[in-house]
N, C-alpha and C. Protein backbone atom coordinates (compact mmCIF):
# COMPACT_ATOMS: atom_id res chain seq x y z
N UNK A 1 156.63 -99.72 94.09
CA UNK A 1 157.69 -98.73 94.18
C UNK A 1 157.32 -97.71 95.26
N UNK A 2 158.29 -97.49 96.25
CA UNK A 2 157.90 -96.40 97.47
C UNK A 2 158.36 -95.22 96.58
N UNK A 3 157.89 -94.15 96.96
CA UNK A 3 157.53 -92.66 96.72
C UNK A 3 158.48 -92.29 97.45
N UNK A 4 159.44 -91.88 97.69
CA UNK A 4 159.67 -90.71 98.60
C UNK A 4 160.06 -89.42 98.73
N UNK A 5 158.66 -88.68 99.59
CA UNK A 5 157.98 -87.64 99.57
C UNK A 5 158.74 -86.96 100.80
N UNK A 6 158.68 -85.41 100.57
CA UNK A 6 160.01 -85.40 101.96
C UNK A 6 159.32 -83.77 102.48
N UNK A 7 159.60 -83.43 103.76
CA UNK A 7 158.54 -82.68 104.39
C UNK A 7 159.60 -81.27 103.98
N UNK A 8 159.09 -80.38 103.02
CA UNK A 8 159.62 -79.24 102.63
C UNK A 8 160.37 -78.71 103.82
N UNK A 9 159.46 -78.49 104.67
CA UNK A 9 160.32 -77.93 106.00
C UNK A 9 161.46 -78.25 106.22
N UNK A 10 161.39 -79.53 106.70
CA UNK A 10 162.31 -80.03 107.26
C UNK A 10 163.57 -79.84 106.19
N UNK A 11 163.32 -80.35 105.07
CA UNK A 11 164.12 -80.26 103.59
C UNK A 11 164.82 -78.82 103.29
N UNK A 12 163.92 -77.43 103.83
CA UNK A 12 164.30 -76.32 103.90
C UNK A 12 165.44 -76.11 105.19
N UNK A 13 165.10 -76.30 106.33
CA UNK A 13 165.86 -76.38 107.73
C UNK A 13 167.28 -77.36 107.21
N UNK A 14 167.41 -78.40 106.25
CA UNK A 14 168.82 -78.91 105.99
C UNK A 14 169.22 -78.02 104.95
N UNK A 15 168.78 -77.05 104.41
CA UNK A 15 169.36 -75.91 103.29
C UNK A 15 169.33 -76.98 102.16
N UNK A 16 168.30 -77.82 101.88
CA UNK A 16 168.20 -78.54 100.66
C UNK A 16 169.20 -79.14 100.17
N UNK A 17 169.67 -80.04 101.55
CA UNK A 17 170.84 -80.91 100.81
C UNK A 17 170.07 -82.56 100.13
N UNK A 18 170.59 -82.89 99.27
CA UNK A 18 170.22 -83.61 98.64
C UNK A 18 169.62 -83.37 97.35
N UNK A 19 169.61 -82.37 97.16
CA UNK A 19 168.73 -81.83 95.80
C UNK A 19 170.07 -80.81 95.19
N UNK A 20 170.03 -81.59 93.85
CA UNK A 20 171.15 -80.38 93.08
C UNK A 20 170.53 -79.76 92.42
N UNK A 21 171.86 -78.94 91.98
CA UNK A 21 171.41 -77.74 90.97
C UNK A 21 171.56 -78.30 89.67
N UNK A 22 170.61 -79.29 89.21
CA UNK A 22 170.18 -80.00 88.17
C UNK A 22 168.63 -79.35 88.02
N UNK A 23 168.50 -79.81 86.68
CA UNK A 23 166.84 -79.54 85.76
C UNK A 23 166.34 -80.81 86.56
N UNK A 24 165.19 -80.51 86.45
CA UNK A 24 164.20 -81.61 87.11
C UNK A 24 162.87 -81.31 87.46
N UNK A 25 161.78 -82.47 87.66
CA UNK A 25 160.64 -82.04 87.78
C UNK A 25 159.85 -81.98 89.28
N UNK A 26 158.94 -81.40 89.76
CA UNK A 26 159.06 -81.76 91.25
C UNK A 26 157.38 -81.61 91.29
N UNK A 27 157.05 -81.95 92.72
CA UNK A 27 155.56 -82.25 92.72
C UNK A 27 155.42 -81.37 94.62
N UNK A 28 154.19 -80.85 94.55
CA UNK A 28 154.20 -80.42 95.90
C UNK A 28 152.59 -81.07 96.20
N UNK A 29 152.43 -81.44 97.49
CA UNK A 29 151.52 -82.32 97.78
C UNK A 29 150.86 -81.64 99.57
N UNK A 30 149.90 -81.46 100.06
CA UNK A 30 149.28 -81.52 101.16
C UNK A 30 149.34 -82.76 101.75
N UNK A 31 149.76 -82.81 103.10
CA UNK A 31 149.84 -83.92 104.20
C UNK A 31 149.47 -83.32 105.58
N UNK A 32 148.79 -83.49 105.92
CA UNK A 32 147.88 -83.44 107.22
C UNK A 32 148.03 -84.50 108.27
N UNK A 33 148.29 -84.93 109.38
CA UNK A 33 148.07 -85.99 110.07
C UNK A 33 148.65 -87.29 110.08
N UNK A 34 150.22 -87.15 109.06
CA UNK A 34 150.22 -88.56 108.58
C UNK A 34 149.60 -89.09 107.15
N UNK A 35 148.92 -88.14 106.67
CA UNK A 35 147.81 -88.06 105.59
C UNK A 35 147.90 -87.62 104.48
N UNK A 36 147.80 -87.74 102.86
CA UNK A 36 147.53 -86.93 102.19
C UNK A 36 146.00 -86.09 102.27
N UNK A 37 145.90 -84.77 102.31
CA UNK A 37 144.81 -84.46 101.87
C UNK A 37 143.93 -84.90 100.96
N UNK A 38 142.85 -85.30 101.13
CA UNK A 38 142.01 -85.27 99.61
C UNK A 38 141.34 -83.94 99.16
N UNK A 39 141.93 -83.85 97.90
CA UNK A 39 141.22 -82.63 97.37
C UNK A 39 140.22 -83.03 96.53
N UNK A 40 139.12 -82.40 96.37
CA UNK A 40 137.98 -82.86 95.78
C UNK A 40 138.16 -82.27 94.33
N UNK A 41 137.94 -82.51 92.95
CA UNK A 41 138.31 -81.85 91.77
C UNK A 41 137.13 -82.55 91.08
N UNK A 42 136.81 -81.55 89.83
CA UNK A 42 136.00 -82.08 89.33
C UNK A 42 135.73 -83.08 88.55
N UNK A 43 136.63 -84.24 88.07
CA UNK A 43 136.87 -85.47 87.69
C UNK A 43 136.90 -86.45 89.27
N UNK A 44 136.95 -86.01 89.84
CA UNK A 44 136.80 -86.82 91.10
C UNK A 44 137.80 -86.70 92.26
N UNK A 45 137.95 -87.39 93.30
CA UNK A 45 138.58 -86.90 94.35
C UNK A 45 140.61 -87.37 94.43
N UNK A 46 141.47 -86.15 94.36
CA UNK A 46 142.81 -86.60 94.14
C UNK A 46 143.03 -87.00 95.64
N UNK A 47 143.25 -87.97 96.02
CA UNK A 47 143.94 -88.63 97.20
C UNK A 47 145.27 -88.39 97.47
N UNK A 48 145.77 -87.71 96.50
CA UNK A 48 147.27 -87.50 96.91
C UNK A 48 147.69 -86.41 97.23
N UNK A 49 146.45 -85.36 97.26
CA UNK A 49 147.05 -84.16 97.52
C UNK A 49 147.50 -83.19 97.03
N UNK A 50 147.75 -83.60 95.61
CA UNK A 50 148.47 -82.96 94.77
C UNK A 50 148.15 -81.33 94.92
N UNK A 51 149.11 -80.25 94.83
CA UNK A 51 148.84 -78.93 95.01
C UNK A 51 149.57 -78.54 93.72
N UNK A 52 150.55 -78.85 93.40
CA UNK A 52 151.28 -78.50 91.77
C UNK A 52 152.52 -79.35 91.43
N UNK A 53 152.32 -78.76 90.22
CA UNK A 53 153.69 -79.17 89.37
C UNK A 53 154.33 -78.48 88.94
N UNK A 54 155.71 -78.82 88.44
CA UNK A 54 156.66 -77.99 88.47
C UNK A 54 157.65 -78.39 87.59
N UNK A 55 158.54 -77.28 87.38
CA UNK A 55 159.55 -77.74 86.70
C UNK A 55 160.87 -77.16 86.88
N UNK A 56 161.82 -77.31 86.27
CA UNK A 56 162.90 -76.30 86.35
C UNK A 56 164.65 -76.52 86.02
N UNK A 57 165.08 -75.81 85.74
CA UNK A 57 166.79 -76.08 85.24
C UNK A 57 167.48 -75.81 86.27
N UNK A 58 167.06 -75.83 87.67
CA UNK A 58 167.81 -75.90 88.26
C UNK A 58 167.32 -76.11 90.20
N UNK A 59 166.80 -77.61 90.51
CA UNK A 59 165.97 -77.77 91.40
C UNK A 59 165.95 -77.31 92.87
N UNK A 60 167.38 -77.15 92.75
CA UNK A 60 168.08 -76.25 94.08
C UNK A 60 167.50 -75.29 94.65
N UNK A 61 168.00 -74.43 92.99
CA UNK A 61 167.28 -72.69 93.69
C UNK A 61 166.24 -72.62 93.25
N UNK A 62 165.31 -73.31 92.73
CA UNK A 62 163.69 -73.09 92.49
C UNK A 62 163.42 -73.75 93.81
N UNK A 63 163.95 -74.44 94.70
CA UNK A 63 163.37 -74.92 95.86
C UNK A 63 163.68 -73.67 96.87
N UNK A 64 164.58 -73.25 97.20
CA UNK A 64 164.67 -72.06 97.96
C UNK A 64 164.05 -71.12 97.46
N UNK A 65 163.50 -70.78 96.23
CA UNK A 65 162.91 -69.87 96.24
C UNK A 65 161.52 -70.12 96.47
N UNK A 66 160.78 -71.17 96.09
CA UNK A 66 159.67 -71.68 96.12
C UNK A 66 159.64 -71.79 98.32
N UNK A 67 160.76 -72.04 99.02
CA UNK A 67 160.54 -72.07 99.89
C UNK A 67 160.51 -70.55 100.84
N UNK A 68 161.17 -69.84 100.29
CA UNK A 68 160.76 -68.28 100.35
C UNK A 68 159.61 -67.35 100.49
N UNK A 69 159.10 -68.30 99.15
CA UNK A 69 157.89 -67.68 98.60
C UNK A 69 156.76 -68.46 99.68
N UNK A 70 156.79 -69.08 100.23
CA UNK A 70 155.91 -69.84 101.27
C UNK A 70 155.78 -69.19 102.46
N UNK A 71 157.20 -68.77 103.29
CA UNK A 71 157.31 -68.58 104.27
C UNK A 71 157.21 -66.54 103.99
N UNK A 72 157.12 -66.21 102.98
CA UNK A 72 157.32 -64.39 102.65
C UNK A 72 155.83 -64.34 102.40
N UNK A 73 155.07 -64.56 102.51
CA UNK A 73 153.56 -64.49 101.73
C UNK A 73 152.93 -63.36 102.09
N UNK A 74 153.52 -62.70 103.09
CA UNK A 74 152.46 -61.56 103.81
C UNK A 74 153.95 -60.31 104.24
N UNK A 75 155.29 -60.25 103.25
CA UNK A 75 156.14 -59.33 103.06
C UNK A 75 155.68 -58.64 101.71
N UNK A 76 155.11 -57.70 101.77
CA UNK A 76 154.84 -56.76 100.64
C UNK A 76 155.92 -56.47 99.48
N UNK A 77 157.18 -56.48 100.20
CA UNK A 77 158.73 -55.73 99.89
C UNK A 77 159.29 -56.63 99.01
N UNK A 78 158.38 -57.87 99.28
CA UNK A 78 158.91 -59.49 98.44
C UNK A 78 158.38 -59.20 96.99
N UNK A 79 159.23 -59.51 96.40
CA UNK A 79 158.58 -59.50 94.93
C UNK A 79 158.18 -61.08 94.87
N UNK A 80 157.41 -61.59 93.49
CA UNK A 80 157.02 -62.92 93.11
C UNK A 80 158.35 -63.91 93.26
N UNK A 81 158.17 -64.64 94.39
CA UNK A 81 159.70 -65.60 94.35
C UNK A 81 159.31 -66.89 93.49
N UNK A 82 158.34 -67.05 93.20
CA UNK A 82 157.74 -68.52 92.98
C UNK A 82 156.33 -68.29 92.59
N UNK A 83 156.06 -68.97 91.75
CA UNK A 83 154.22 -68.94 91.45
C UNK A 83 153.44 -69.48 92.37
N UNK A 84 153.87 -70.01 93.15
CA UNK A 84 153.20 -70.84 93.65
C UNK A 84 152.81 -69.82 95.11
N UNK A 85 153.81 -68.82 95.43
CA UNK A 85 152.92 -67.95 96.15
C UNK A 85 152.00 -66.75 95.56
N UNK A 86 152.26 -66.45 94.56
CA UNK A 86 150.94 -65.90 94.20
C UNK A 86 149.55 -66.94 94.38
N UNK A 87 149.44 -67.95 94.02
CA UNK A 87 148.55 -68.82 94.24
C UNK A 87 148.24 -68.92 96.17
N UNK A 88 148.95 -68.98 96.66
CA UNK A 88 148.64 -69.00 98.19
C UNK A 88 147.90 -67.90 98.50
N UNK A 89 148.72 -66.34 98.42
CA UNK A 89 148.35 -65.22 98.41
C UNK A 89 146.74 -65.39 98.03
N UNK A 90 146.43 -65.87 96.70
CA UNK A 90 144.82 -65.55 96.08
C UNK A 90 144.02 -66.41 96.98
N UNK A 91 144.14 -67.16 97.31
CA UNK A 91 143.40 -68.23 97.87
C UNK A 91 143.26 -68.55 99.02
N UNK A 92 144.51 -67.56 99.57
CA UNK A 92 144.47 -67.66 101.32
C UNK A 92 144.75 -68.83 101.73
N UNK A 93 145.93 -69.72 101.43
CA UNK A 93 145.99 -70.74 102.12
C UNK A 93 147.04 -71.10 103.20
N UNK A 94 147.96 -69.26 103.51
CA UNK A 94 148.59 -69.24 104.46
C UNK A 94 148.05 -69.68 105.72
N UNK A 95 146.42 -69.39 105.56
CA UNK A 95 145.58 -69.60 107.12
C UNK A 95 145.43 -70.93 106.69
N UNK A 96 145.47 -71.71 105.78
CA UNK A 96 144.62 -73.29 105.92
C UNK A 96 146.16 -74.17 106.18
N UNK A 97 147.00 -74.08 105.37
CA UNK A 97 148.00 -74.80 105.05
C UNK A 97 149.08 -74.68 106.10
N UNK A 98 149.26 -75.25 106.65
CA UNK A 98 150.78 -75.05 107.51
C UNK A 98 151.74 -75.34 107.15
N UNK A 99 153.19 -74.78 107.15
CA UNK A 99 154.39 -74.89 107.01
C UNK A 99 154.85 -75.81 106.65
N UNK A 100 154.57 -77.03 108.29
CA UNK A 100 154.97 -78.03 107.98
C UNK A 100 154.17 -79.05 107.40
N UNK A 101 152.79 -79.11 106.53
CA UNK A 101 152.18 -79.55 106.03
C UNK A 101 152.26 -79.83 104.45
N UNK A 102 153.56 -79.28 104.07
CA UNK A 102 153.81 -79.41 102.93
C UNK A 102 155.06 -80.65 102.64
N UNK A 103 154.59 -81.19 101.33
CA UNK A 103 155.46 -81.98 101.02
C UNK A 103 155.69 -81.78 99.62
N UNK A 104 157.08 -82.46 99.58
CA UNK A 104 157.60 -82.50 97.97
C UNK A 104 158.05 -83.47 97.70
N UNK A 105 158.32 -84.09 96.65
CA UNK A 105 158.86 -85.21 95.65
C UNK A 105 159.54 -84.09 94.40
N UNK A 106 160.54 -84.72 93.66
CA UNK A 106 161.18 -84.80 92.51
C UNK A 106 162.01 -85.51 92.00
N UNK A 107 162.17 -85.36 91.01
CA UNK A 107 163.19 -86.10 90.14
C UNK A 107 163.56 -85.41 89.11
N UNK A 108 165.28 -85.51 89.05
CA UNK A 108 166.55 -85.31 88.40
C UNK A 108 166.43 -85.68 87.04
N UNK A 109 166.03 -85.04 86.14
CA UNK A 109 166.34 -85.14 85.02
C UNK A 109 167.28 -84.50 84.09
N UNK A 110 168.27 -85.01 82.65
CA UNK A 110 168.88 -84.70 82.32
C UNK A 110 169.29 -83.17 81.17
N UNK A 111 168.30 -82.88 81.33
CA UNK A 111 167.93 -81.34 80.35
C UNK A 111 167.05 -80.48 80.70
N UNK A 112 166.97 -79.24 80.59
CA UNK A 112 165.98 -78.17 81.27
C UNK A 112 164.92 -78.75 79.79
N UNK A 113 164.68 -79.18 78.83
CA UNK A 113 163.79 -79.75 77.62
C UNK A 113 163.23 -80.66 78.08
N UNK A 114 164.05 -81.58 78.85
CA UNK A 114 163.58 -83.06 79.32
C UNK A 114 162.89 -82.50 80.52
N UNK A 115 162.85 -81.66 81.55
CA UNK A 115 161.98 -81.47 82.66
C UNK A 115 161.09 -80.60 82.01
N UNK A 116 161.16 -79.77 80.66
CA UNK A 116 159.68 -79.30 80.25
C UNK A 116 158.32 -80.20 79.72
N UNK A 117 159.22 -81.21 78.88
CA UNK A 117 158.26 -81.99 78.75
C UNK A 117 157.34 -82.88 79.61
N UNK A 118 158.39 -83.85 81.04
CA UNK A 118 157.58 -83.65 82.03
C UNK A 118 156.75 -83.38 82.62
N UNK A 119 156.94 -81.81 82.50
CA UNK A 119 156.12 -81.24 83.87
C UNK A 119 155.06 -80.93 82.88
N UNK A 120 154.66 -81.08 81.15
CA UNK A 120 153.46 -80.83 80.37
C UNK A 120 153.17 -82.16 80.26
N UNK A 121 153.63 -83.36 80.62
CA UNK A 121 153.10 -84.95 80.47
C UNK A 121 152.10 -85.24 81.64
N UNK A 122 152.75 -84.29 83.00
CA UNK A 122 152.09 -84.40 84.37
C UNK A 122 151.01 -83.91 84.33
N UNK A 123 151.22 -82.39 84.07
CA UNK A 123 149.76 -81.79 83.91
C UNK A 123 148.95 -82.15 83.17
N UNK A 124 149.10 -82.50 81.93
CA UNK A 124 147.98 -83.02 81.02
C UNK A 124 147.51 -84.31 82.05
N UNK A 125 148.41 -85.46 82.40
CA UNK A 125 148.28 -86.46 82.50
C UNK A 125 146.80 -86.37 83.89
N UNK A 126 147.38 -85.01 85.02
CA UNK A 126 146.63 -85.00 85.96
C UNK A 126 144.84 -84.25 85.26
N UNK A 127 144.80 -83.48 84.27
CA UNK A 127 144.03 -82.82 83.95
C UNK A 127 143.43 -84.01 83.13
N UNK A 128 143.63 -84.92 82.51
CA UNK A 128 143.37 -86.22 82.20
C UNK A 128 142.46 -86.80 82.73
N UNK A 129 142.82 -86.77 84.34
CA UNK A 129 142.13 -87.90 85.13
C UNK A 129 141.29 -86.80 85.85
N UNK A 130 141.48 -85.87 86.26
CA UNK A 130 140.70 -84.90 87.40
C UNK A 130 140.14 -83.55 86.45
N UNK A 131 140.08 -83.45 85.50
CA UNK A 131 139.25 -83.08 84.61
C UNK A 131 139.60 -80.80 84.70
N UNK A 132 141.06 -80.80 85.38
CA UNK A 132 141.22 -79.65 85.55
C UNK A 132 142.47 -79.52 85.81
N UNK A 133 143.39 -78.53 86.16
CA UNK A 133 144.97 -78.75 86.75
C UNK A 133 144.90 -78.93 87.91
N UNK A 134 146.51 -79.33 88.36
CA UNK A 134 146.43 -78.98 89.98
C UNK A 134 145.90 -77.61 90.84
N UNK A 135 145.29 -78.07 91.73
CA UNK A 135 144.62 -76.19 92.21
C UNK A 135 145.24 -75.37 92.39
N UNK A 136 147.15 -75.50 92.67
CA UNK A 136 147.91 -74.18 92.60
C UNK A 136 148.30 -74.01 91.63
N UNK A 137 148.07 -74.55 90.24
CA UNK A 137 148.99 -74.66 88.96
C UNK A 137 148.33 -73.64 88.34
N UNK A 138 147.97 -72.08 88.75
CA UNK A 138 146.55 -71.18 88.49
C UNK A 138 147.60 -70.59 87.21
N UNK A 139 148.34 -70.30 86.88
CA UNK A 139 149.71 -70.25 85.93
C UNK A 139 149.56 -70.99 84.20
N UNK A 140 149.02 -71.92 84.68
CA UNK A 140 149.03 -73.02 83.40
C UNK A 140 147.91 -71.97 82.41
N UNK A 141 148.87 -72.14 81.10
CA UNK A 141 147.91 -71.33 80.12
C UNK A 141 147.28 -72.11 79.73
N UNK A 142 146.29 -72.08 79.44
CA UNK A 142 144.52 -72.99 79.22
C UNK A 142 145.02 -72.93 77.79
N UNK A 143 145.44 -71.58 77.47
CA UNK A 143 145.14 -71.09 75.81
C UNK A 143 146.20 -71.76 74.84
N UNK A 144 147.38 -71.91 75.43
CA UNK A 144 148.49 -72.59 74.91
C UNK A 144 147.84 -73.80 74.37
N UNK A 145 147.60 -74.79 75.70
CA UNK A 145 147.34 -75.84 75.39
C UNK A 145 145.88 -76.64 74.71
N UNK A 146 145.30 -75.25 74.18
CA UNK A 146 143.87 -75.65 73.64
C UNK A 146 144.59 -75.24 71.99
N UNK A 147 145.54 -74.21 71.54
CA UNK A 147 145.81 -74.12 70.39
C UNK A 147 147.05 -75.38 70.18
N UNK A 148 147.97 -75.48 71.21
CA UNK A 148 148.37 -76.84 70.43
C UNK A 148 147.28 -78.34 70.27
N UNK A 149 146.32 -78.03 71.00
CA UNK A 149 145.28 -79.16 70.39
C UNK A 149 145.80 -80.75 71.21
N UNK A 150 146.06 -80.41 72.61
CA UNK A 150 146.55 -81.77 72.96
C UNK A 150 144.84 -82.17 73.14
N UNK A 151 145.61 -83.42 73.82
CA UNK A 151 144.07 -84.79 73.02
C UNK A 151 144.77 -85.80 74.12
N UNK A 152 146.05 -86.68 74.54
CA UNK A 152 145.61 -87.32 75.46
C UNK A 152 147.01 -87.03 75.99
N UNK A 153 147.65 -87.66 76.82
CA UNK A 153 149.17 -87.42 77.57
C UNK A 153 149.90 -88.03 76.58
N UNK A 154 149.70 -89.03 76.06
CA UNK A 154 151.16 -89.51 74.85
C UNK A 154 150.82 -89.93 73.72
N UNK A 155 149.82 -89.12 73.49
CA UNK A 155 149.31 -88.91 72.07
C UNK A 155 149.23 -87.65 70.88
N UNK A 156 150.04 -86.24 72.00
CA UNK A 156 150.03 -85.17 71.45
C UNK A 156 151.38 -85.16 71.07
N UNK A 157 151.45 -83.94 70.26
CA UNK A 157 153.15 -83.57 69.91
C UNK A 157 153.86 -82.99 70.69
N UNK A 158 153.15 -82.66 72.22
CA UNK A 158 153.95 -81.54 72.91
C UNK A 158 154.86 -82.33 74.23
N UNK A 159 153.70 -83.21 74.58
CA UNK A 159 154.23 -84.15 75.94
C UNK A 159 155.14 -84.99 75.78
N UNK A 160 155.49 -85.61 74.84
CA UNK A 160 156.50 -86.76 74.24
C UNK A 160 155.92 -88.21 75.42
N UNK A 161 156.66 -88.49 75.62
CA UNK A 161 156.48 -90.13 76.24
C UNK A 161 156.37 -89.59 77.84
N UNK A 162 155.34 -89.82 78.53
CA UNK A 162 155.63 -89.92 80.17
C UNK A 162 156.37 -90.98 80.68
N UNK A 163 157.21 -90.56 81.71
CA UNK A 163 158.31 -91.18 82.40
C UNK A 163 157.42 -91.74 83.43
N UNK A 164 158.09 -93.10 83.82
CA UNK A 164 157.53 -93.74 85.41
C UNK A 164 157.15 -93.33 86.17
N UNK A 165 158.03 -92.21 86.32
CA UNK A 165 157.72 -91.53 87.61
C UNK A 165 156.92 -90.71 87.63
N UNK A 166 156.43 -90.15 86.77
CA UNK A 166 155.50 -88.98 86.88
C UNK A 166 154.45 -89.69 86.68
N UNK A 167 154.32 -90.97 86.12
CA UNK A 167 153.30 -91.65 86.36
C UNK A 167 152.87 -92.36 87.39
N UNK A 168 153.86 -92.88 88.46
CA UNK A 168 153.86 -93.04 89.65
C UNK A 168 153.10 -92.10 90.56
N UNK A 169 153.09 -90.78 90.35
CA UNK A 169 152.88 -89.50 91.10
C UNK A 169 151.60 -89.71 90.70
N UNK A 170 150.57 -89.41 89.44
CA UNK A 170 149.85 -88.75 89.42
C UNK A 170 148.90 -90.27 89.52
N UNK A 171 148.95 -91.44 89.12
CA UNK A 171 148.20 -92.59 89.51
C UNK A 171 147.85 -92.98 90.56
């Protein structure tokens, strides 16, 4: 099954056509050269790049804002558009990461419930294999998910069944 992963930029510069204002889950990824980044994690090395996960009831305007929040990183006047630039902001990866070095994937799902569970099937599923979250996912409450007591991706009460695709992503 091909992936297709689509260069935020460019995706931002068409005003995000193709993406509705549907719930859905989305994935943001480092690409360098033609390349995914490898990020090194402490379960071992993610080849795909992965930078976070996501979720949302409405994929449209969490993408414009998430694309806001990328390109505003160093406007004071900006309030939090997206978590995912507070995470840039801490980590400084306005200087490492370029614009057009970002990529995204998602998928359309039918309930803002159905993209929560998702985007807690992904993360567990990635924290699973790489023994931590994605490195911008700095957001994810540790504490939540140590008192609901998850234990594996579709074996807890919280994740329900992972979908193909998110298993596609994080494999």
């Amino acid at each position: 099954m091909g992936l297709d992963w689509q260069n935020l930029q460019t995706l931002a510069y068409k005003k995000f056509s193709g993406v509705k204002d549907e719930p859905g889950i989305y994935f943001i990824r480092w690409k360098k050269y033609d390349t995914p980044v490898t990020i090194n994690r402490l379960g071992g090395p993610d080849s795909n790049g992965l930078l976070y996960i996501g979720e949302s009831k409405n994929l449209r305007k969490r993408f414009q804002r998430l694309w806001r929040g990328i390109t505003k990183v160093n406007d004071t006047r900006s309030k939090t558009i997206h978590t995912l630039r507070t995470a840039i902001i801490f980590c400084r990866l306005d200087k490492e990461i370029k614009l057009n070095e970002y990529e995204i994937i998602w998928q359309h799902l039918d309930t803002k419930i159905e993209a929560q569970i998702q985007e807690a099937s992904a993360l567990t599923l990635y924290t699973e294999k790489f023994k931590e979250p994605p490195p911008l996912n700095l957001k994810v409450c540790r504490k939540k998910y140590l008192n609901w007591g998850l234990t594996t991706s579709e074996k807890n009460r919280f994740t329900g069944k992972t979908n193909e695709f998110v298993k596609s992503i994080i494999s």
